[in-house]
Protein backbone atom coordinates (compact mmCIF):
# COMPACT_ATOMS: atom_id res chain seq x y z
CA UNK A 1 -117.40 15.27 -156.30
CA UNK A 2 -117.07 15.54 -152.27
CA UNK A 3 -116.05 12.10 -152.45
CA UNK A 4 -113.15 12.55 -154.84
CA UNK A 5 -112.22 15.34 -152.95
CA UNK A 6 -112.52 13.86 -149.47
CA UNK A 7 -110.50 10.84 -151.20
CA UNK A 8 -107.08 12.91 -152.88
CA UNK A 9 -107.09 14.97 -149.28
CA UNK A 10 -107.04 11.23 -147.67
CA UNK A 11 -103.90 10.52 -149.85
CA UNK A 12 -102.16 13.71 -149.64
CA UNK A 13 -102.50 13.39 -145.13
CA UNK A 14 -101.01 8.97 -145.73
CA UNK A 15 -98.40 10.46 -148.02
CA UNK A 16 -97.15 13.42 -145.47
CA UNK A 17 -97.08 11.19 -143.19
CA UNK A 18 -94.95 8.57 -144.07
CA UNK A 19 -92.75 11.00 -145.36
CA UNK A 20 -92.23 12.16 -141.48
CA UNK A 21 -91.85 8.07 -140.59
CA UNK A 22 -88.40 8.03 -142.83
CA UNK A 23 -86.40 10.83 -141.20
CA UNK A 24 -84.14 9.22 -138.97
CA UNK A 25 -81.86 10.87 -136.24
CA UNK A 26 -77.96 10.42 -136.43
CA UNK A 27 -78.27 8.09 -133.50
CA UNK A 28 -81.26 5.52 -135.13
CA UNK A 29 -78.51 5.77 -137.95
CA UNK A 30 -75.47 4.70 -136.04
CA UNK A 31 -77.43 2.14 -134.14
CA UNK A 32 -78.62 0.59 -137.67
CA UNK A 33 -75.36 0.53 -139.02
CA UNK A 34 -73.70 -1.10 -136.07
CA UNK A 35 -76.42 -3.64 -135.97
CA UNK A 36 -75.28 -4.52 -140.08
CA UNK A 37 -71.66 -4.62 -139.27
CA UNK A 38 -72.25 -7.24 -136.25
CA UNK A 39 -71.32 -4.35 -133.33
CA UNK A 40 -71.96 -5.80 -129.69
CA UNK A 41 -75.27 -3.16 -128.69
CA UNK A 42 -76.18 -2.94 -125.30
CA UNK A 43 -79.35 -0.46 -124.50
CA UNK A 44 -79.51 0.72 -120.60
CA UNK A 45 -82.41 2.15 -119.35
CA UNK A 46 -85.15 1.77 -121.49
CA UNK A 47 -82.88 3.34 -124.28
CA UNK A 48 -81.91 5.80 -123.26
CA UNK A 49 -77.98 4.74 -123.00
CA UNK A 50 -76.58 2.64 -125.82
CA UNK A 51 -73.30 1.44 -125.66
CA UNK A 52 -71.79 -0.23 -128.84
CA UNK A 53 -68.36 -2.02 -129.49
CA UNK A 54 -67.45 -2.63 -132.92
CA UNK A 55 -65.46 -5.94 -133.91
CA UNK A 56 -61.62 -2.87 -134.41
CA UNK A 57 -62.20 -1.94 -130.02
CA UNK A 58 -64.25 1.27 -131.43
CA UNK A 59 -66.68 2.33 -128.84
CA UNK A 60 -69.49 4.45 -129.30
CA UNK A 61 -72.28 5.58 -126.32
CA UNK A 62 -75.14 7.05 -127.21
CA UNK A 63 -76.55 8.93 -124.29
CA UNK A 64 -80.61 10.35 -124.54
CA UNK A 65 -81.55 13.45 -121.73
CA UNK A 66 -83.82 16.23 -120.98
CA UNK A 67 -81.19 17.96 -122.95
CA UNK A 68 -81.16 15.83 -125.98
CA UNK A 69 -79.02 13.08 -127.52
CA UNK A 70 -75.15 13.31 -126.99
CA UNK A 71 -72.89 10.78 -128.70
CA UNK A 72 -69.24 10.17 -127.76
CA UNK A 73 -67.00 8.21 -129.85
CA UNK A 74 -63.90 6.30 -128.26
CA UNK A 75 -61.29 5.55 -131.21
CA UNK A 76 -58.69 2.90 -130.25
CA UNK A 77 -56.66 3.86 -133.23
């Protein structure tokens, strides 16, 4: 019985967390989707600046403090 027991608290703790693994920020997001589209990424110190140009002249930085993650966009619309 313990064993049963010790084995559906084993699969509950895998499944939380790998739930927690999928949650991505906004940035991981716009970093993936540049990457797919064939942006030009270029990561800065140890990732915490990311600067990508899209194929249209769109910029986007991606900038990682003590304050958290600011993103600017830079349309050339």
């Amino acid at each position: 019985m313990k064993k049963i027991i010790l084995m559906a608290v084993a699969i509950f703790a895998i499944g939380f967390t790998s739930c927690e693994d999928k949650k991505k920020t906004e940035a991981e997001t716009i970093i993936e989707d540049a990457r797919e589209d064939g942006a030009s990424i270029e990561i800065k110190d140890d990732g915490d600046k990311v600067k990508i140009k899209e194929a249209d002249g769109d910029e986007i930085k991606i900038k990682t403090d003590d304050d958290g993650v600011k993103i600017k966009t830079d349309d050339n619309n």
